[in-house]
C-alpha atoms as a PDB file:
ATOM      1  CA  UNK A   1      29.020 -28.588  18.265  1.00  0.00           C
ATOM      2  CA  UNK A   2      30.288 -25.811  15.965  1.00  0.00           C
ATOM      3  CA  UNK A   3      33.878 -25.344  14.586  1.00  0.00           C
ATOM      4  CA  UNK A   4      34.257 -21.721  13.535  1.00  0.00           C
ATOM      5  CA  UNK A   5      37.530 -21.410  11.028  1.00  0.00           C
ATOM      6  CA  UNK A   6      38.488 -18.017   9.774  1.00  0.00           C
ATOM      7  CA  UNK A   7      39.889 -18.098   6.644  1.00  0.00           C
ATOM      8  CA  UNK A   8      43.671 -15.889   6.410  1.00  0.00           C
ATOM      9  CA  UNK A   9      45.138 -17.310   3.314  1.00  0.00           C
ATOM     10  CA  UNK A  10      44.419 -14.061   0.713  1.00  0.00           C
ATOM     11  CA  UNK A  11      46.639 -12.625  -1.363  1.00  0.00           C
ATOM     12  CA  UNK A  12      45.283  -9.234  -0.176  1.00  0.00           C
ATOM     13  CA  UNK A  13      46.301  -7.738  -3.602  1.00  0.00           C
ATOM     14  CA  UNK A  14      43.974  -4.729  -4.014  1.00  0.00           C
ATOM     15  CA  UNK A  15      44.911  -3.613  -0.207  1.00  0.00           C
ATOM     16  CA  UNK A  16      48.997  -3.674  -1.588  1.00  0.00           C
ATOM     17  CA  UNK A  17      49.163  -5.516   2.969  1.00  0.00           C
ATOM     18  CA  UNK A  18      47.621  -8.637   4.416  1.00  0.00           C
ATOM     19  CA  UNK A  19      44.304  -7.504   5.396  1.00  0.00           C
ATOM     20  CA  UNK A  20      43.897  -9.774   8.113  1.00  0.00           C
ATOM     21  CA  UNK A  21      46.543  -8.070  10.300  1.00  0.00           C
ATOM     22  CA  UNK A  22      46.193  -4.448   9.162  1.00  0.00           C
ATOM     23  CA  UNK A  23      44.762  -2.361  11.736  1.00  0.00           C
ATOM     24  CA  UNK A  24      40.927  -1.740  12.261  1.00  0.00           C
ATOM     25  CA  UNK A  25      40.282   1.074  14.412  1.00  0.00           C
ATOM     26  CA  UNK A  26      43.697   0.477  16.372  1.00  0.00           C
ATOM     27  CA  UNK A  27      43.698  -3.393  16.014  1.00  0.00           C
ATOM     28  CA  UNK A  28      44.641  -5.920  13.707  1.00  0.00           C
ATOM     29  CA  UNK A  29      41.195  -6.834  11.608  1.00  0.00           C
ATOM     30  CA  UNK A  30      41.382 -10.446  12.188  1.00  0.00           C
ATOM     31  CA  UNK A  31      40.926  -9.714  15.694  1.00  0.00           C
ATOM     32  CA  UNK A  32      37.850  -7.692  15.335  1.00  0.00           C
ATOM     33  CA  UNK A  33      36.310 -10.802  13.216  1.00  0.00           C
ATOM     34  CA  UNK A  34      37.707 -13.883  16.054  1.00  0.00           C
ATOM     35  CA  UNK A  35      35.955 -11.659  18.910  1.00  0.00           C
ATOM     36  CA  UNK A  36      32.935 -11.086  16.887  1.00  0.00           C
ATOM     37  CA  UNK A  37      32.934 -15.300  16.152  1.00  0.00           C
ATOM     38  CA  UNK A  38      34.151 -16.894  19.344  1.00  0.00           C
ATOM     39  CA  UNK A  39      31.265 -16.695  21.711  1.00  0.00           C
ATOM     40  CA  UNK A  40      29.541 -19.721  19.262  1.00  0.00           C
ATOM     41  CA  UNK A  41      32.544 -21.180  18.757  1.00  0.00           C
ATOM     42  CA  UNK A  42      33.342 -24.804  20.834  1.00  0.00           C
ATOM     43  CA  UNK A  43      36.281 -24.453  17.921  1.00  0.00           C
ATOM     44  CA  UNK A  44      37.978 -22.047  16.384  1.00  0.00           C
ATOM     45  CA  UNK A  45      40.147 -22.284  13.686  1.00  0.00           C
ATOM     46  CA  UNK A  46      42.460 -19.704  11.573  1.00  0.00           C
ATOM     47  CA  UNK A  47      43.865 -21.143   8.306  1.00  0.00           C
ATOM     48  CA  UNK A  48      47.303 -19.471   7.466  1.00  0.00           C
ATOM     49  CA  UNK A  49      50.289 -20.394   5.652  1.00  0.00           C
ATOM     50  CA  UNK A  50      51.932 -17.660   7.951  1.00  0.00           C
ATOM     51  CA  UNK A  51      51.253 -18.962  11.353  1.00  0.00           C
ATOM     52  CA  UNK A  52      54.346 -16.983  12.911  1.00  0.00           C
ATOM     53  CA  UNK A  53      52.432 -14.062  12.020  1.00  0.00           C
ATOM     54  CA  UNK A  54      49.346 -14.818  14.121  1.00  0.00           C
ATOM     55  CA  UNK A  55      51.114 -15.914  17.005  1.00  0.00           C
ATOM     56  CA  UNK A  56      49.880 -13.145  19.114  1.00  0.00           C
ATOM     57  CA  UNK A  57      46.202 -14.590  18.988  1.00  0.00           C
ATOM     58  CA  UNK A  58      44.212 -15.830  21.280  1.00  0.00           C
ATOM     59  CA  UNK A  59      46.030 -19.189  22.756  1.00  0.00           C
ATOM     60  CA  UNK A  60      42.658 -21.269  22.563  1.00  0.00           C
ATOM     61  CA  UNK A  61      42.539 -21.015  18.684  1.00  0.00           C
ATOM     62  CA  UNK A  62      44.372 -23.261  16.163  1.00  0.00           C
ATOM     63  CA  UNK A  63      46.034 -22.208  13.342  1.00  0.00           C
ATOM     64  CA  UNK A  64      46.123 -24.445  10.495  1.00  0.00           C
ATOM     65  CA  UNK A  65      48.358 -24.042   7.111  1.00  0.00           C
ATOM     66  CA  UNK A  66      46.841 -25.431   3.180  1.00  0.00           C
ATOM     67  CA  UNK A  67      46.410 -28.958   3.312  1.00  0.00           C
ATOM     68  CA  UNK A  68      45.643 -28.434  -0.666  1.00  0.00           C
ATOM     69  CA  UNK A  69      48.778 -25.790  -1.366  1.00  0.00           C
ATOM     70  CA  UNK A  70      47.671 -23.600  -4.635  1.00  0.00           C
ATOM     71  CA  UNK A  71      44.276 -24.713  -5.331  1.00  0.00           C
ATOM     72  CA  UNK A  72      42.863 -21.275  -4.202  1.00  0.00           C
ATOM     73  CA  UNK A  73      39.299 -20.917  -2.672  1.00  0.00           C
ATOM     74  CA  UNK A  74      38.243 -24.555  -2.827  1.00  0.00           C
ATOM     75  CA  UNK A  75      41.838 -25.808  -1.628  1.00  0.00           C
ATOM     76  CA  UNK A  76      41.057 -23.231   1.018  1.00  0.00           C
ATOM     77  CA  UNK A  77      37.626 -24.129   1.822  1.00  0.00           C
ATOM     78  CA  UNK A  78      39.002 -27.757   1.748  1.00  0.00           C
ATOM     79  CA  UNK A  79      41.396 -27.008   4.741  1.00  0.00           C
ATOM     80  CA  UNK A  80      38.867 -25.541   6.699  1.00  0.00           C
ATOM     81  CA  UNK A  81      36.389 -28.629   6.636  1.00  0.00           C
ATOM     82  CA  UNK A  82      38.963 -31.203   7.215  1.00  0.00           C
ATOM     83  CA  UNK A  83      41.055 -29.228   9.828  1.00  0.00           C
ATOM     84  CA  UNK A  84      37.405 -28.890  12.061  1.00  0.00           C
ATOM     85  CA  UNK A  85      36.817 -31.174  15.073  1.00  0.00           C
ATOM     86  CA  UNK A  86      33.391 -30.741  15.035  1.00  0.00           C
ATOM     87  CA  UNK A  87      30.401 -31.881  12.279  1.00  0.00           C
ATOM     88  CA  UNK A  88      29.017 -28.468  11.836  1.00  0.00           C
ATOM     89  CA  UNK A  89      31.578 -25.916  10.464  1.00  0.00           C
ATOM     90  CA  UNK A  90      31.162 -22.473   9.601  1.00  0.00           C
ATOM     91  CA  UNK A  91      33.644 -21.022   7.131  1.00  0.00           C
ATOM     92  CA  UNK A  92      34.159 -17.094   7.843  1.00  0.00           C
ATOM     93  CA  UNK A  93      36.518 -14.626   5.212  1.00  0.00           C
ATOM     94  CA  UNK A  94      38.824 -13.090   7.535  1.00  0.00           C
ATOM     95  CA  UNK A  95      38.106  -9.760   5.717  1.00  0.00           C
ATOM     96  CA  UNK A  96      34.503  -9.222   7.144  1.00  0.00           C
ATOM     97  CA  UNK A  97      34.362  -6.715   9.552  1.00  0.00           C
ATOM     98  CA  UNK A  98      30.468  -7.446  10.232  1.00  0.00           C
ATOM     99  CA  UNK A  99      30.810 -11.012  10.247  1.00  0.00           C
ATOM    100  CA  UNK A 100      27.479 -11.931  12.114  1.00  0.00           C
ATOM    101  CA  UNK A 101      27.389 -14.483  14.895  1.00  0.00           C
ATOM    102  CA  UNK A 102      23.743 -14.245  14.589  1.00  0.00           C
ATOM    103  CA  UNK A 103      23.372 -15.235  11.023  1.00  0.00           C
ATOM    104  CA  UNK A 104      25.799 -18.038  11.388  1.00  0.00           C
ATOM    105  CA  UNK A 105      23.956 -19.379  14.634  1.00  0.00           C
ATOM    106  CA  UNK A 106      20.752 -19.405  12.701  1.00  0.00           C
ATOM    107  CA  UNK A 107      22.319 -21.171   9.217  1.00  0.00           C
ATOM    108  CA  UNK A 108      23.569 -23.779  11.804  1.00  0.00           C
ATOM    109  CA  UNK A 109      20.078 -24.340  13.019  1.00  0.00           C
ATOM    110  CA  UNK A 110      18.837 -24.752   9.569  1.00  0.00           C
ATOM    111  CA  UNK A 111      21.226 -26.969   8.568  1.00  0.00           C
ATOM    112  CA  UNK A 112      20.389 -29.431  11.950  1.00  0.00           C
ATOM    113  CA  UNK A 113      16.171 -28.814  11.777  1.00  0.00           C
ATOM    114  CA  UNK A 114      16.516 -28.775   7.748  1.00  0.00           C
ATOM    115  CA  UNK A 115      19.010 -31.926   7.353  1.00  0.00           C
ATOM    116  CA  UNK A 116      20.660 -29.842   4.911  1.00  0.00           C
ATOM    117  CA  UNK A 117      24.693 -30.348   3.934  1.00  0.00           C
ATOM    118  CA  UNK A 118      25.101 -26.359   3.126  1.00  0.00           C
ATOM    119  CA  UNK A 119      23.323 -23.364   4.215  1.00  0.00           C
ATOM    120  CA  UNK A 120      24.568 -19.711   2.730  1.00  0.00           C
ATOM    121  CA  UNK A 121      23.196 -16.807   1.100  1.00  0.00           C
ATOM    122  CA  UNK A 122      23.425 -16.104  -2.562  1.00  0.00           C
ATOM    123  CA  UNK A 123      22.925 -12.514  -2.659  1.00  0.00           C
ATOM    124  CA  UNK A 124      23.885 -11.211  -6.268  1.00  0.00           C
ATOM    125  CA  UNK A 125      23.680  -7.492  -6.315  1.00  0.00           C
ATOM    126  CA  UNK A 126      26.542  -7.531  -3.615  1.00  0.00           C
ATOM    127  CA  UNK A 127      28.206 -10.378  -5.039  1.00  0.00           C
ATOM    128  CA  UNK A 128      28.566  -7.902  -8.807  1.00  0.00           C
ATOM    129  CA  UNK A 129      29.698  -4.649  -6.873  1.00  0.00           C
ATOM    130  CA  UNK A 130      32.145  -6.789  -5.488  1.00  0.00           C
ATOM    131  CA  UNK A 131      33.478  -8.617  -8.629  1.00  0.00           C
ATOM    132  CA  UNK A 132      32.543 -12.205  -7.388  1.00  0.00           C
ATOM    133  CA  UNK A 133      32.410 -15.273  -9.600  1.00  0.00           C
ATOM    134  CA  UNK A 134      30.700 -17.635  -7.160  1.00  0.00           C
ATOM    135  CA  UNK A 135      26.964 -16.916  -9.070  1.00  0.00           C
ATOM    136  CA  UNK A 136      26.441 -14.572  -6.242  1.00  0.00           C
ATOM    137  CA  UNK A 137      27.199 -17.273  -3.309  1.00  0.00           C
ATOM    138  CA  UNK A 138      28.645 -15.963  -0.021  1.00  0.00           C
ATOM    139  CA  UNK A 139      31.020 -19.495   0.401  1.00  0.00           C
ATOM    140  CA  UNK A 140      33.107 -17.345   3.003  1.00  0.00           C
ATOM    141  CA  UNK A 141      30.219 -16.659   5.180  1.00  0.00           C
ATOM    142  CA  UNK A 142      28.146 -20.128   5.416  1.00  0.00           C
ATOM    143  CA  UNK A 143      27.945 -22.990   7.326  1.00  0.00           C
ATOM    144  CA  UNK A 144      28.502 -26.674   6.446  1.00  0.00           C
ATOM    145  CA  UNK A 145      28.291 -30.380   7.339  1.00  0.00           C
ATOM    146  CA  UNK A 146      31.685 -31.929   7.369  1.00  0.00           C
ATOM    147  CA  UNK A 147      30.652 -35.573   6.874  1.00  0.00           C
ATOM    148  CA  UNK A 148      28.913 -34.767   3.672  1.00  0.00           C
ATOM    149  CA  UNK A 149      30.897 -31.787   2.156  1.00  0.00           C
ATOM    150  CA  UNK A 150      34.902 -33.132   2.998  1.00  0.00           C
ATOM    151  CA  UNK A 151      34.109 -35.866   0.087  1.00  0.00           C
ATOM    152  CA  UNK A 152      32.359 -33.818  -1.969  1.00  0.00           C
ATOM    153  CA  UNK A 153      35.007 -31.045  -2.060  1.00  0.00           C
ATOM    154  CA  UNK A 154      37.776 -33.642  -2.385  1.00  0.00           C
ATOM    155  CA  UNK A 155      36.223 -35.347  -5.521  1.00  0.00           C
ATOM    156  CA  UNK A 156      36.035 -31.670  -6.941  1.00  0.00           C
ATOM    157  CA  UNK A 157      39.544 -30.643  -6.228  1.00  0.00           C
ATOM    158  CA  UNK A 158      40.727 -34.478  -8.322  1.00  0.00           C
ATOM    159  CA  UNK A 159      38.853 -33.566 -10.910  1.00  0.00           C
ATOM    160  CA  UNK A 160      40.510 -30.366 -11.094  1.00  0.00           C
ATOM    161  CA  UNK A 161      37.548 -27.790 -10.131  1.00  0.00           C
ATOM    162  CA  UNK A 162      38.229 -24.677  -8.791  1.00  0.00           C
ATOM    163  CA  UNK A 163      35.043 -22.677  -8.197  1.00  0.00           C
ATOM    164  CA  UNK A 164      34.511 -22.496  -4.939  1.00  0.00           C
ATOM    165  CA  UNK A 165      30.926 -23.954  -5.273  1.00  0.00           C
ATOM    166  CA  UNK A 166      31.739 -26.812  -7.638  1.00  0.00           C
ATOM    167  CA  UNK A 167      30.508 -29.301  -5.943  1.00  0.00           C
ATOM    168  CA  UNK A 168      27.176 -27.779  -4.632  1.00  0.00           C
ATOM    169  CA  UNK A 169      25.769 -30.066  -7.146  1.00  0.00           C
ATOM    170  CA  UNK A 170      26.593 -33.182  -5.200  1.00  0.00           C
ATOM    171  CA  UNK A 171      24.982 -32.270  -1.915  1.00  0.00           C
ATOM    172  CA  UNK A 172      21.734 -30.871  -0.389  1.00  0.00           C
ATOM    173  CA  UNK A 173      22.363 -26.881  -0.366  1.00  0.00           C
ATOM    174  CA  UNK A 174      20.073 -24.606   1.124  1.00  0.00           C
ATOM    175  CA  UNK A 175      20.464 -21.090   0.446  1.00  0.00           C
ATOM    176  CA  UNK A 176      19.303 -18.231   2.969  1.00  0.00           C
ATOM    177  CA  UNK A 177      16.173 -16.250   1.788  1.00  0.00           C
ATOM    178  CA  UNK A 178      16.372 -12.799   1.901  1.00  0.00           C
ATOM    179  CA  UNK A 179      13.953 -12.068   4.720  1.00  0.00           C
ATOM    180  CA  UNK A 180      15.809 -14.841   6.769  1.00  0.00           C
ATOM    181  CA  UNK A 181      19.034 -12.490   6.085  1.00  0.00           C
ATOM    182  CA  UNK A 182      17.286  -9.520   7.209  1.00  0.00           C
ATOM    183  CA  UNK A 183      16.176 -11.060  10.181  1.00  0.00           C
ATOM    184  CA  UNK A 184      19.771 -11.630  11.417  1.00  0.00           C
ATOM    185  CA  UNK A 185      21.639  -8.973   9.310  1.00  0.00           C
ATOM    186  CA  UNK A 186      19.098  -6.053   9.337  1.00  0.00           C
ATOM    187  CA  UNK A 187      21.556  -3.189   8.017  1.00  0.00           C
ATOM    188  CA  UNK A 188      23.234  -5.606   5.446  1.00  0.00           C
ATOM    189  CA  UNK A 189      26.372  -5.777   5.742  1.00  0.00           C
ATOM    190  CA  UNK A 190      27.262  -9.528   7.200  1.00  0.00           C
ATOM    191  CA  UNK A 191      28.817 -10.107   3.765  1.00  0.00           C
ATOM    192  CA  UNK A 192      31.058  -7.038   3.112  1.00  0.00           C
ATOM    193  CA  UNK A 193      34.251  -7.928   1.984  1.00  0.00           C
ATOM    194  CA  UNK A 194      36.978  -5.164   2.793  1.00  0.00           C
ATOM    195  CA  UNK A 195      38.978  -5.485  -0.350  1.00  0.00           C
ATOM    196  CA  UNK A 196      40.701  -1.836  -0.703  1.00  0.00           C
ATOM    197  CA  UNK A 197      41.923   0.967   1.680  1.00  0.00           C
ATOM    198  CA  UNK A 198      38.667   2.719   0.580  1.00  0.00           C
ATOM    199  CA  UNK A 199      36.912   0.321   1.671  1.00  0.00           C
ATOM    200  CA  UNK A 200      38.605  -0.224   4.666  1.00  0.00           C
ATOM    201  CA  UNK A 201      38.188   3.277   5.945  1.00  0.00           C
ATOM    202  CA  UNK A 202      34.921   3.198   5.163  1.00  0.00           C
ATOM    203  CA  UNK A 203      34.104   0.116   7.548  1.00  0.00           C
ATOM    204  CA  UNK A 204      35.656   1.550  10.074  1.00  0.00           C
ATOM    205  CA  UNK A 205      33.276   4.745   9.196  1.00  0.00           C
ATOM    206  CA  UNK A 206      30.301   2.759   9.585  1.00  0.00           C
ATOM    207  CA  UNK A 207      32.082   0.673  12.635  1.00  0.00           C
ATOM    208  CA  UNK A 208      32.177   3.961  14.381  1.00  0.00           C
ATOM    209  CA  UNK A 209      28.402   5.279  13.694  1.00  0.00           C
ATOM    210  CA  UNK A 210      26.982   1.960  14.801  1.00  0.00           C
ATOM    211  CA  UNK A 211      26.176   1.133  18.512  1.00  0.00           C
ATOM    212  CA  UNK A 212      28.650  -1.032  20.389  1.00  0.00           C
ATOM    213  CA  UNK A 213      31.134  -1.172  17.400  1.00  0.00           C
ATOM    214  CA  UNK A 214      28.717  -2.974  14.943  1.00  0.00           C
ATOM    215  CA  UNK A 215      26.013  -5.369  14.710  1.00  0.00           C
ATOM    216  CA  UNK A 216      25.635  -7.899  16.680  1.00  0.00           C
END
């Protein structure tokens, strides 16, 4: 059983307007992410400390505000573990217009057949373009085991950690080769963050020369 939570908690600064609910291709972003997500989802789960603002999504998702106010990406990824029904949990920026279903099905496999805590993809090239600090770790696009990673995270947020990945040390990570990425993300772009109106248009560019509206 998989808990999908979408993660809507950004300060959106480069954009200068929340990117979650600016419009992609006529509809608010977020959207375009949920409806690629859902169909694995038994869960799904938006964390926002601006719930009235998502009130106009879908009725069978819960939206769930910073159960660690102010302690950024891990207080973040914190909220999304402990807010999830379900053991498996896949964590999912709400700023990736080619958020894959695909890859995130097959990390969750690998996690189960693997007895792995984390599964994600470190892929550094992106991770410098984009001005990353995780070591080149995609934390917004991976999948993880609750039981194991809700302590883990918690000890790291007491000891006053912030990196995102601080705690990766603690548990049994498994990171994504890059033919196992291909395989499920063949034009590369599961982990594009849209972090500027440049790069907005430009998704949408790419949204629009793509069959069906993007990979699958």
């Amino acid at each position: 059983m998989l808990t999908v939570c979408i993660q809507a908690g950004g300060q959106s600064s480069r954009m200068g307007e929340d990117k979650a609910l600016k419009p992609f291709l006529g509809r608010p972003l977020i959207q375009r992410v949920i409806e690629r997500l859902s169909p694995i989802a038994d869960e799904l789960i938006v964390t926002t400390n601006r719930p009235d603002d998502y009130a106009f999504l879908d009725l069978r998702l819960t939206l769930r505000a910073d159960l660690k106010p102010g302690r950024g990406a891990l207080g973040g990824l914190y909220t999304a573990i402990a807010s999830a029904a379900h053991p498996i949990v896949a964590v999912v920026a709400c700023d990736m217009p080619f958020a894959s279903a695909k890859l995130i099905e097959a990390a969750g496999r690998l996690l189960i057949e693997e007895e792995a805590d984390v599964v994600i993809a470190r892929v550094a090239p992106r991770a410098e373009r984009a001005g990353k600090s995780e070591e080149g770790y995609e934390p917004l696009h991976a999948v993880y085991r609750r039981e194991t990673c809700l302590p883990a995270i918690e000890a790291a947020i007491d000891a006053d950690q912030w990196k995102a990945i601080a705690w990766f040390p603690h548990v049994k990570v498994r990171i994504l080769t890059p033919e196992e990425i291909k395989r499920y993300d063949p034009l590369g772009l599961a982990f594009w963050n849209v972090n500027t109106p440049e790069e907005f248009a430009e998704a949408e560019r790419i949204t629009l020369s793509l069959p069906r509206g993007g990979q699958g």
